[in-house]
Protein backbone atom coordinates (compact mmCIF):
# COMPACT_ATOMS: atom_id res chain seq x y z
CA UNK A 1 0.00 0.00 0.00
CA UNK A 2 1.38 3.49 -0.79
CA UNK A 3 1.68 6.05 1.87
CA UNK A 4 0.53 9.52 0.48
CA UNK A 5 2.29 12.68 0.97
CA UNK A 6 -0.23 13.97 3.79
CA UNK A 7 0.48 11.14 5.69
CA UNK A 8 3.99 11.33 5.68
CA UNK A 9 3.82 15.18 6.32
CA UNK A 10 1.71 14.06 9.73
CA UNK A 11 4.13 11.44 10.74
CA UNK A 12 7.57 13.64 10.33
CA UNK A 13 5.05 16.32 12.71
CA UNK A 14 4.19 13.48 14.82
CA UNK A 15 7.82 12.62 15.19
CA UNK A 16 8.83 16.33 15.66
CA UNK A 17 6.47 17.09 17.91
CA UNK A 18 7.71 14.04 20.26
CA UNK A 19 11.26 16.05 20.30
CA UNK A 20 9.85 19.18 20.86
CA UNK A 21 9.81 20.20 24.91
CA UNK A 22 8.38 24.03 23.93
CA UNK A 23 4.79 23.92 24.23
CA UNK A 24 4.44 27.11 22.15
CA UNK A 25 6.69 25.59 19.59
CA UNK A 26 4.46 22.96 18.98
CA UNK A 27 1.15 25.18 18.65
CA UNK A 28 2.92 27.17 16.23
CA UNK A 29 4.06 24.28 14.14
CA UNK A 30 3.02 24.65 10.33
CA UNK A 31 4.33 22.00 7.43
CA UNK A 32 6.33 25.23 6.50
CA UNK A 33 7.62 26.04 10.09
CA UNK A 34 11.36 26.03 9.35
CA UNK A 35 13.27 23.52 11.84
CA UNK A 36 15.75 25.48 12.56
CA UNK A 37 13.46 27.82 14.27
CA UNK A 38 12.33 24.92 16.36
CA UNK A 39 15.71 24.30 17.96
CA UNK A 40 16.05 21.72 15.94
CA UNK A 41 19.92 21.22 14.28
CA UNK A 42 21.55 18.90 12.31
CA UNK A 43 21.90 16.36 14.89
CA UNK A 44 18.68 16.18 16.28
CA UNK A 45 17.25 16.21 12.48
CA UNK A 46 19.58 13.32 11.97
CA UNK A 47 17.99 11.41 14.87
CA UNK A 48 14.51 12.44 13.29
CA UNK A 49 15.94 10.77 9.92
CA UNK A 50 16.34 7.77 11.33
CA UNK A 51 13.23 6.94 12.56
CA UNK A 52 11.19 7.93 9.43
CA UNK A 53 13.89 5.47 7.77
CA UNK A 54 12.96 2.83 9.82
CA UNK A 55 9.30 3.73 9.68
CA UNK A 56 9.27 3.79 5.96
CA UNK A 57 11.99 1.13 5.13
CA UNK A 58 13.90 3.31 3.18
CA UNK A 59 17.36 4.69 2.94
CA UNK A 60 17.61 8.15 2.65
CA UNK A 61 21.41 9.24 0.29
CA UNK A 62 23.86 10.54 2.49
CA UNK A 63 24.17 13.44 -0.20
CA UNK A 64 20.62 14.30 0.59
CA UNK A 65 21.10 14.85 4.43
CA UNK A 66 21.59 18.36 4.63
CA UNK A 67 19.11 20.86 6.43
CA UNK A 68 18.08 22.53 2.82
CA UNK A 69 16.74 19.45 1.99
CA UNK A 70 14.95 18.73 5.25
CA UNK A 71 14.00 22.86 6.66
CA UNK A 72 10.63 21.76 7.29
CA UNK A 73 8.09 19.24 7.72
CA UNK A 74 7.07 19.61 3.92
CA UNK A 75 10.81 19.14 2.14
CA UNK A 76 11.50 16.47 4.83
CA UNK A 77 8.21 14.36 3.76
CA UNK A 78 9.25 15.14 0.24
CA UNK A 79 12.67 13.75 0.94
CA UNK A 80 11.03 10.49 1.85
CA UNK A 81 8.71 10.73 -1.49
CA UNK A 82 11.66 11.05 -3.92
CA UNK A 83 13.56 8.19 -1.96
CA UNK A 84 10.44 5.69 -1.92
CA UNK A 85 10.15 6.28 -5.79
CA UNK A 86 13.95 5.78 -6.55
């Protein structure tokens, strides 16, 4: 069965949100929220990686694992589009 894209947009939010401690962070979190704004750096957006790798059973290329291609919720479920359909 194929995931669509609004699905994978609410599980990389559901996933963020879980990192998030900031209350007010979370309320104000849009598809288009840029991560970096969130407190969220290349680390923890590594960690968040991971798990939508495992959750998807894909791979994501290590040349695609910089924060322009995963600013906010919408590139970063995008990301995981383009990788299913390679």
């Amino acid at each position: 069965m194929q995931t669509n894209f609004n699905e994978i947009q609410e599980k990389v939010k559901a996933i963020i949100i879980s990192r998030i401690k900031d209350p007010d962070k979370i309320e104000k979190l849009e598809y288009n929220t840029p991560l970096l704004t969130l407190g969220i750096d290349s680390i923890l957006a590594l960690s968040i990686l991971v798990e939508i790798e495992e959750e998807y059973d894909i791979e994501i290329d290590d040349s695609d694992l910089n924060m322009d291609k995963i600013r906010d919720i919408h590139s970063f479920a995008q990301l995981v589009v383009d990788t299913k359909a390679s």
